[in-house]
Protein backbone atom coordinates (compact mmCIF):
# COMPACT_ATOMS: atom_id res chain seq x y z
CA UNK A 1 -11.32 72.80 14.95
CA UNK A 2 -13.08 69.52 15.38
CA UNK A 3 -10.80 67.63 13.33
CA UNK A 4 -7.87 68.96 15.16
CA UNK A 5 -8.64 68.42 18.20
CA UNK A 6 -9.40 64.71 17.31
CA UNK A 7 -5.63 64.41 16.03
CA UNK A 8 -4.45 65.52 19.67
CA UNK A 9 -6.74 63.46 21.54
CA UNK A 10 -5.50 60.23 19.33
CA UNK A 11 -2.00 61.62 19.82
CA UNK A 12 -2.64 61.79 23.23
CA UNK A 13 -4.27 57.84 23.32
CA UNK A 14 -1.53 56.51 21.46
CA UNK A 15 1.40 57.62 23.91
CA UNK A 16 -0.95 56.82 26.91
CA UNK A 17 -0.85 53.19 25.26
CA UNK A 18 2.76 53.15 24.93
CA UNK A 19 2.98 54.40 28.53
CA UNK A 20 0.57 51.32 29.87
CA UNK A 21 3.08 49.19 27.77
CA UNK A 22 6.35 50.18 29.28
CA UNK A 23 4.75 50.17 32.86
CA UNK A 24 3.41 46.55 32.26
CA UNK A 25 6.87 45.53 30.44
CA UNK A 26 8.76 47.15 33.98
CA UNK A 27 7.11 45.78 36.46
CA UNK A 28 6.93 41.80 34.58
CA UNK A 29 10.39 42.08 33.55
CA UNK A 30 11.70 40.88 37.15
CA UNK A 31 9.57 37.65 36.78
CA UNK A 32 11.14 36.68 33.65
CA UNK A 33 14.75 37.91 34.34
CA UNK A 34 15.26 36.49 38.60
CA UNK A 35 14.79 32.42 37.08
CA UNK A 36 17.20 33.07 34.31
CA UNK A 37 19.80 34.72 35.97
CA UNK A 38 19.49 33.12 39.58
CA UNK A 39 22.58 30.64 40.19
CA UNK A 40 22.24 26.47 39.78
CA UNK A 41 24.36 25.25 43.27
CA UNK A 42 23.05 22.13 42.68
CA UNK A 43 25.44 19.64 40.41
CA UNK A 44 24.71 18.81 37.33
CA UNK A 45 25.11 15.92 35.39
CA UNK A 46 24.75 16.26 31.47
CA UNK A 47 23.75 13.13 29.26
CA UNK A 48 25.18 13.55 25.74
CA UNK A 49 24.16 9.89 24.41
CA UNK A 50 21.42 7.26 24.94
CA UNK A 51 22.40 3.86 25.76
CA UNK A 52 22.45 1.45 28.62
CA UNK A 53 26.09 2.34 29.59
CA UNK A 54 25.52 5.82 29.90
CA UNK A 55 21.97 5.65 31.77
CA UNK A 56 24.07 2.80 34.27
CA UNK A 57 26.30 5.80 34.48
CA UNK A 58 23.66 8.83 35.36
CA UNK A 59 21.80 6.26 37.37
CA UNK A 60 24.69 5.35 40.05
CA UNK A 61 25.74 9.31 39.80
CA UNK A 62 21.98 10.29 40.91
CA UNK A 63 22.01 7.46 43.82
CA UNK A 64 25.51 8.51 44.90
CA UNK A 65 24.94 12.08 45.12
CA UNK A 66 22.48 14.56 46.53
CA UNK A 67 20.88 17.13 44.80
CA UNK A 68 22.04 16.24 41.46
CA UNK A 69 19.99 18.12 37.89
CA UNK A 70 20.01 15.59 35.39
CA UNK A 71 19.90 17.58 31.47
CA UNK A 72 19.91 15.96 28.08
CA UNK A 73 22.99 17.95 26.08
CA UNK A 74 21.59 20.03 23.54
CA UNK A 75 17.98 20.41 25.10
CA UNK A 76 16.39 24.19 26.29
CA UNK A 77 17.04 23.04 29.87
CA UNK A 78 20.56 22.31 29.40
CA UNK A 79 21.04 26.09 27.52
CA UNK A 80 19.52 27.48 30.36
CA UNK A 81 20.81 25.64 33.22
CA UNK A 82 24.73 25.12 32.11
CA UNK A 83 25.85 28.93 32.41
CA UNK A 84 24.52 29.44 35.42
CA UNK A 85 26.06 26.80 37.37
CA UNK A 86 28.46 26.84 40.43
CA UNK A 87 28.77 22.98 41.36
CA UNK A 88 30.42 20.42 39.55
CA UNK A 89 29.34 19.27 35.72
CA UNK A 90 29.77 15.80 34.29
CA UNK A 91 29.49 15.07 31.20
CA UNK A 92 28.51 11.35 30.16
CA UNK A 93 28.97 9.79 26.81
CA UNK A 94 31.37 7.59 24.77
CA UNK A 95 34.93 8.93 23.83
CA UNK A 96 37.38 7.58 21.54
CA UNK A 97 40.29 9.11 19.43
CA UNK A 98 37.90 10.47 16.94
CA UNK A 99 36.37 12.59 19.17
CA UNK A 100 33.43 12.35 21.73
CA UNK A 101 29.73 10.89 21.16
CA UNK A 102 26.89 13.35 21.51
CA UNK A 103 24.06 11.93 19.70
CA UNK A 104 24.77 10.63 16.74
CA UNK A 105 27.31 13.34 15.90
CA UNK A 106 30.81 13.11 16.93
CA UNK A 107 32.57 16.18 18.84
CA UNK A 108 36.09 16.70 18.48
């Protein structure tokens, strides 16, 4: 009897944790999920290389026009701000025949 009833009570503890969990998990989840899906109105201006041209180039955007997001191509800000955007994107970097310079790699 003893043992038994033991087996329902940690039954019993074990859903009541997974319960707590879900609860915790529903009412979080909106904190996480509003920044990540909320739209980017601002422009954005994407910097694909490093060099003096292309920071001449970001610098005159950013003094040209308001609210302008600045992101480095390839960095967590740029995979989280480039979907969600409803302005206009530029991209800055280097271009040639070969393809376009991001990095040290070159996009075709």
């Amino acid at each position: 009897m003893f043992p038994e009833c033991l087996r329902k009570f940690g039954r019993q503890h074990s859903l009541l944790k997974i319960e707590c969990a879900l609860l915790v998990i529903a009412l979080l989840s909106p904190l996480w999920v509003m920044p990540f899906s909320t739209p980017v109105v601002a422009d954005v201006v994407v910097v694909m290389h490093h060099d003096s041209a292309v920071s001449t180039a970001v610098r005159t955007i950013t003094e040209n026009v308001p609210d302008v997001q600045v992101v480095e191509y390839g960095s967590l800000e740029y995979a989280l701000t480039i979907h969600r955007t409803f302005g206009r994107v530029v991209w800055v970097s280097h271009g040639s025949e070969k393809g376009i310079l991001a990095g040290t790699q070159i996009l075709s």
